[in-house]
Protein backbone atom coordinates (compact mmCIF):
# COMPACT_ATOMS: atom_id res chain seq x y z
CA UNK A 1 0.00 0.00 0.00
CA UNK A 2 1.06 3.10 -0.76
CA UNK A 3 0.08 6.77 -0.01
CA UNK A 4 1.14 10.23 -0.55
CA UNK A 5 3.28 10.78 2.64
CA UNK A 6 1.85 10.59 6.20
CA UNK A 7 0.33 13.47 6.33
CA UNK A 8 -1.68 13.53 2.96
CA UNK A 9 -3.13 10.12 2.90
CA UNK A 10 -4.70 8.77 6.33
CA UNK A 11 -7.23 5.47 7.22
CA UNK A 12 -9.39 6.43 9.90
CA UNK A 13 -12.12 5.18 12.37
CA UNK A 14 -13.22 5.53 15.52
CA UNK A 15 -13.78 2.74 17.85
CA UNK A 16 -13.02 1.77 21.41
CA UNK A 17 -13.58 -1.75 22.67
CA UNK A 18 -12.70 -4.50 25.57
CA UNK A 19 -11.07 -6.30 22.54
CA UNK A 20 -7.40 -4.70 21.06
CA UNK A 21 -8.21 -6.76 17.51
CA UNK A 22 -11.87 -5.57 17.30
CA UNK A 23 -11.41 -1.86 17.46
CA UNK A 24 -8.46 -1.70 15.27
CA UNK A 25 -8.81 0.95 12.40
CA UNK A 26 -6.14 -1.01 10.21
CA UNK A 27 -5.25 -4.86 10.56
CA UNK A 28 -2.31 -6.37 8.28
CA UNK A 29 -2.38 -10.78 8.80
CA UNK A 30 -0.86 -10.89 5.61
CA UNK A 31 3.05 -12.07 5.01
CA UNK A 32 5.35 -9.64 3.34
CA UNK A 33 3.04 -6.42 3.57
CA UNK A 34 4.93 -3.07 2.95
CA UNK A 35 2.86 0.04 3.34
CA UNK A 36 4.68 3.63 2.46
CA UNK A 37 3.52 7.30 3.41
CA UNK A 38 0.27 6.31 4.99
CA UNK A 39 -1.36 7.54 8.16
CA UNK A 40 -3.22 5.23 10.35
CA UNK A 41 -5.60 6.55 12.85
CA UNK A 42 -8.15 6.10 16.03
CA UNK A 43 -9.99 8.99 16.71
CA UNK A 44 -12.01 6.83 19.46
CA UNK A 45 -12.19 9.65 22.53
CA UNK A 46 -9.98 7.99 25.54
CA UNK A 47 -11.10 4.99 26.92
CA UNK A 48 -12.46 4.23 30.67
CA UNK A 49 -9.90 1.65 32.02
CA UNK A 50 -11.15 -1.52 32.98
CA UNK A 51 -13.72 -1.16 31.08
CA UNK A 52 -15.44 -2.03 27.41
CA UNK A 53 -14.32 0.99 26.21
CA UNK A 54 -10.67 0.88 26.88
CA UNK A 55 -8.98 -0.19 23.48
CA UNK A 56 -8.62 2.12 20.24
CA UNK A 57 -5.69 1.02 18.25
CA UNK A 58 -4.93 2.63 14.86
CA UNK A 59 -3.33 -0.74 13.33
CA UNK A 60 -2.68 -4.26 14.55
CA UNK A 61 0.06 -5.72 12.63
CA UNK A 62 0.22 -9.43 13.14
CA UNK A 63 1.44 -10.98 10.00
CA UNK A 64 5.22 -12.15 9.26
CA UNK A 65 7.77 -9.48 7.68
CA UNK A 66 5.71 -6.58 7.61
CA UNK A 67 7.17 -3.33 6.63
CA UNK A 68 6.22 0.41 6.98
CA UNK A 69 8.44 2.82 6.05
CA UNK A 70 7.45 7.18 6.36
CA UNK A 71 4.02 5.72 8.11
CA UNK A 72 2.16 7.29 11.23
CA UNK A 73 -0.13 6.06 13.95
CA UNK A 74 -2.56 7.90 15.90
CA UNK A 75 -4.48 7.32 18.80
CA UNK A 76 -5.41 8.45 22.27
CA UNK A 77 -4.08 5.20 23.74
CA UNK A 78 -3.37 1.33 22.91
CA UNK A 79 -2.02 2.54 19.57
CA UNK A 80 -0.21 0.28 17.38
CA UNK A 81 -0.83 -3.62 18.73
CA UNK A 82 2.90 -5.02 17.42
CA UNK A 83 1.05 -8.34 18.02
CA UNK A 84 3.27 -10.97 16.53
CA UNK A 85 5.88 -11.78 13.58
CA UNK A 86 9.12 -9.73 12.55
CA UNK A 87 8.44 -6.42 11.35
CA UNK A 88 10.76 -2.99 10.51
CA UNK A 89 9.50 0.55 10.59
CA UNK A 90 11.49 2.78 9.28
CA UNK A 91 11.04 7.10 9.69
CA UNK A 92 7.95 6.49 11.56
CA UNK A 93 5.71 8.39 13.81
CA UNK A 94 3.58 6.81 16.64
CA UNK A 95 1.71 8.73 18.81
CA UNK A 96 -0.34 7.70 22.35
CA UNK A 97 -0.13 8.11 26.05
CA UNK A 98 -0.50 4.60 27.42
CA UNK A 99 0.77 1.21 26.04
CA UNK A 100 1.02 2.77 22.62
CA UNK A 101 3.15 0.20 21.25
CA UNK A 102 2.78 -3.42 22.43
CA UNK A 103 2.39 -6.72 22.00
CA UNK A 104 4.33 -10.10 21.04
CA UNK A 105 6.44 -8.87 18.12
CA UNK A 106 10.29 -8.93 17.02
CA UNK A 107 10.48 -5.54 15.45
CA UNK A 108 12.79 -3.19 14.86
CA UNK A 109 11.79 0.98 14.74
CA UNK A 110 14.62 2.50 13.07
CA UNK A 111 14.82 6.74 13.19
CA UNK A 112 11.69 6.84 14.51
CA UNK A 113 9.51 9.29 16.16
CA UNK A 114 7.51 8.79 19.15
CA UNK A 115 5.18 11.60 20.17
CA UNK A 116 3.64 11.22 24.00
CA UNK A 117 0.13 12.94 24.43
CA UNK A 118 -0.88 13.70 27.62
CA UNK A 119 -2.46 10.86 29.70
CA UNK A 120 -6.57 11.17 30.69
CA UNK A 121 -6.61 8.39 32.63
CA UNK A 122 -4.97 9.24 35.43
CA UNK A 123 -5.49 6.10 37.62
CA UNK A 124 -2.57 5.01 35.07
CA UNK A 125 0.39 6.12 34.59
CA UNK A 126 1.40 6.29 30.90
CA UNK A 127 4.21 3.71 29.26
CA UNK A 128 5.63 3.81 25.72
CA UNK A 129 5.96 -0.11 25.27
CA UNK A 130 4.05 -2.84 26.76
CA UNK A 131 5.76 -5.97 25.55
CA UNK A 132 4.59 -9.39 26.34
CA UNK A 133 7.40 -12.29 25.99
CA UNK A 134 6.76 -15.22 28.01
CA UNK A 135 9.86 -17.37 27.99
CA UNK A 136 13.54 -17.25 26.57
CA UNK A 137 12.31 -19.87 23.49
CA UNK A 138 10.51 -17.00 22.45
CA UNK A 139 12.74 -14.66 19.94
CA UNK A 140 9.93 -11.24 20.36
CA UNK A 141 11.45 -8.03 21.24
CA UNK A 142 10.66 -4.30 20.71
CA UNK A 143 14.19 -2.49 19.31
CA UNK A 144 14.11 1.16 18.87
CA UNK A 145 17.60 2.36 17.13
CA UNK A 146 18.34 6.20 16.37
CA UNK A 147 14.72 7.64 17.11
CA UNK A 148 13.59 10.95 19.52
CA UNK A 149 11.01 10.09 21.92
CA UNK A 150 9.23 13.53 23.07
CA UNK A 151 5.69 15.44 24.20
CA UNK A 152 3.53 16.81 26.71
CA UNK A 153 3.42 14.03 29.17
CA UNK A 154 5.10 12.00 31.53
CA UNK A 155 5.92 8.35 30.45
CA UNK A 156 8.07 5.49 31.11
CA UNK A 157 10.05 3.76 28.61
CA UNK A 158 7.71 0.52 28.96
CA UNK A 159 6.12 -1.36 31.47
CA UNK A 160 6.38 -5.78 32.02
CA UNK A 161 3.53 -7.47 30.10
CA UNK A 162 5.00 -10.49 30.38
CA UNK A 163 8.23 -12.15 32.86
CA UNK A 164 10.29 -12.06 29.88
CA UNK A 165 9.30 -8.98 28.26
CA UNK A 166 11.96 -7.25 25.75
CA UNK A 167 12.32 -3.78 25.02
CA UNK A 168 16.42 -1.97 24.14
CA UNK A 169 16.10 1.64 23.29
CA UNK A 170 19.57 2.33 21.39
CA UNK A 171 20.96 5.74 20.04
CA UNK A 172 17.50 7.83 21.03
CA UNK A 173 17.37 11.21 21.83
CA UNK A 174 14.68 11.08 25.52
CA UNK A 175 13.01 14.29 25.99
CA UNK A 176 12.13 15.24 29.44
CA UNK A 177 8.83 13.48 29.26
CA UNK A 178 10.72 10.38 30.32
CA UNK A 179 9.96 9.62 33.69
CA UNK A 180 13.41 9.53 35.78
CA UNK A 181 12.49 5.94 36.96
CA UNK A 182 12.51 4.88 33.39
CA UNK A 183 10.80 1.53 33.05
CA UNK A 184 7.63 0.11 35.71
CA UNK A 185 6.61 -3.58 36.45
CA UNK A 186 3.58 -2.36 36.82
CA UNK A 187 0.81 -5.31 36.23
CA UNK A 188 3.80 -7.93 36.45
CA UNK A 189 4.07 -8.98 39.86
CA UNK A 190 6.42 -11.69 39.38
CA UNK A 191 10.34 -11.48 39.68
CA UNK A 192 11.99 -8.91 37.46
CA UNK A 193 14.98 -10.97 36.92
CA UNK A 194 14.02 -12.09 33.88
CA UNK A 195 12.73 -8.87 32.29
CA UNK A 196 14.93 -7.32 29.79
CA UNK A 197 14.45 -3.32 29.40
CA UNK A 198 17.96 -1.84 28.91
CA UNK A 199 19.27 1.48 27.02
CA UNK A 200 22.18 2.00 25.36
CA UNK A 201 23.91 5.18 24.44
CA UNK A 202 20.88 7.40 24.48
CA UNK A 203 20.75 11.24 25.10
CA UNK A 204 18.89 13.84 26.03
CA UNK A 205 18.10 15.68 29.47
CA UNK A 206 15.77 12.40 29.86
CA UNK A 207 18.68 9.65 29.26
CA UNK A 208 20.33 10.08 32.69
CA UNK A 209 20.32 6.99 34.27
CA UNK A 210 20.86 7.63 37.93
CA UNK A 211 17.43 7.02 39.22
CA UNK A 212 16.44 4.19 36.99
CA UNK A 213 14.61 0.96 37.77
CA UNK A 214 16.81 -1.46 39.57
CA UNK A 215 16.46 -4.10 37.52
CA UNK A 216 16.93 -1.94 34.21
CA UNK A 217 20.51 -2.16 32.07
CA UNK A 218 22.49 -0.11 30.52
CA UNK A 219 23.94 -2.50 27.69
CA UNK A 220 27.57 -2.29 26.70
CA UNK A 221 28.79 -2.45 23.19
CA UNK A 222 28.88 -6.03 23.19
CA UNK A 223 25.46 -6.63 24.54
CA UNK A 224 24.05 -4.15 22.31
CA UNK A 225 25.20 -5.27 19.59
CA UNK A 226 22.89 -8.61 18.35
CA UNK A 227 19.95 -5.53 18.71
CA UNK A 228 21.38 -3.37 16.71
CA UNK A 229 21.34 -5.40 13.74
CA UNK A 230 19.20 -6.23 10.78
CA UNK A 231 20.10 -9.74 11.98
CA UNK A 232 17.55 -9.25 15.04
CA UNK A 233 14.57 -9.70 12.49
CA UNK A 234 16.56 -11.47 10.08
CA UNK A 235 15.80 -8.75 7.64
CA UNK A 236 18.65 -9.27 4.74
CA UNK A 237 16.05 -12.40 4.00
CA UNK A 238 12.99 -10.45 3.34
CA UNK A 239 13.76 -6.69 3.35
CA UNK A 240 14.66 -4.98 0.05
CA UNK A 241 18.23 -5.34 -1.11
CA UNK A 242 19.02 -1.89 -1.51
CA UNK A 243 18.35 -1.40 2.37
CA UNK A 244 21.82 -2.77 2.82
């Protein structure tokens, strides 16, 4: 699919619901699905948490090697369900307050924007990722490389969905919106010895990792380094050659 850039061509609907899939504007099951310049977008008003209207994502992407590249996805909260399969995003922007990007996937958001709006709900405090690996066999993991996370409200980095979850942030310019703490096991009350949120080399007056989670890492070169490569998705075997 392809539009006129992400701010000429947009899909959008309006839906909350109890069910992520259900009130999804966009869904991609398909394998090898690129989209280009194309706007995806909620405009359900905020939902009441635990509640039936508490979901309004702007695309679930679920399908294997997906692809957007110059895309953008809108919503209040809950916006883009990364639910499983690799997928690359490339110059994106993704906008929400809480658990705007989550889900099972292995993707990788290269030079990507992330836009925090400020959260309605107050009863929860907003999180970037929500990520939701259950065991090492699982390969999932949410990579952001070379991207500028900024807005109007507070957030942390991500929150545990799951006692493996996986989220690196690599390279990224943090805004002040990050809360100091950084990352939040909030609804995991398990052991966070198995959770895996870690930064690496990021900047900003929001990067300073003095008062960070305790169980949070700060990844040197050599544990960076299987994230910061196309080899993470195994993308030289589906994305286009001239990526490389």
């Amino acid at each position: 699919m392809r539009g006129k850039g992400r701010g000429r061509t947009t899909i959008v609907w309006s839906e909350n619901s109890e069910d992520s899939y259900r009130s999804a504007t966009f869904k991609c099951e398909a394998p090898h699905f690129v989209a280009y310049g194309i706007s995806f977008k909620n405009e359900a008003p905020t939902g009441i948490a635990y509640t039936s209207q508490n979901q309004s994502v702007a695309a679930f992407v679920g399908g294997d090697k997906a692809a957007f590249y110059h895309c953008g996805f809108f919503s209040s909260h809950n916006t883009l369900f990364d639910s499983k399969g690799r997928h690359y995003y490339h110059n994106c922007y993704i906008q929400g307050s809480i658990d705007f990007i989550f889900g099972h996937g292995q993707s990788i958001y290269h030079e990507c924007e992330i836009f925090v709006i400020a959260n309605k709900r107050h009863e929860i405090q907003g999180s970037i990722t929500a990520h939701s690996r259950q065991s090492t066999k699982e390969n999932s993991g949410f990579v952001f490389v070379k991207g500028k996370v900024y807005g109007i409200g507070d957030v942390y980095l991500g929150r545990a969905n799951g006692a493996y979850s996986r989220v690196v942030f690599a390279n990224t310019y943090f805004s002040r919106t990050v809360i100091p703490q950084g990352w939040t096991n909030w609804s995991h009350s398990g052991s966070t010895g198995n959770l895996h949120q870690a930064e690496y080399k990021c900047h900003g007056p929001g990067s300073a990792s003095t008062n960070r989670a305790t169980w949070s890492k700060q990844l040197t070169d050599k544990e960076a380094a299987p994230f910061l490569s196309l080899n993470f998705i195994k993308g030289k075997e589906w994305l286009p050659e001239w990526f490389f």
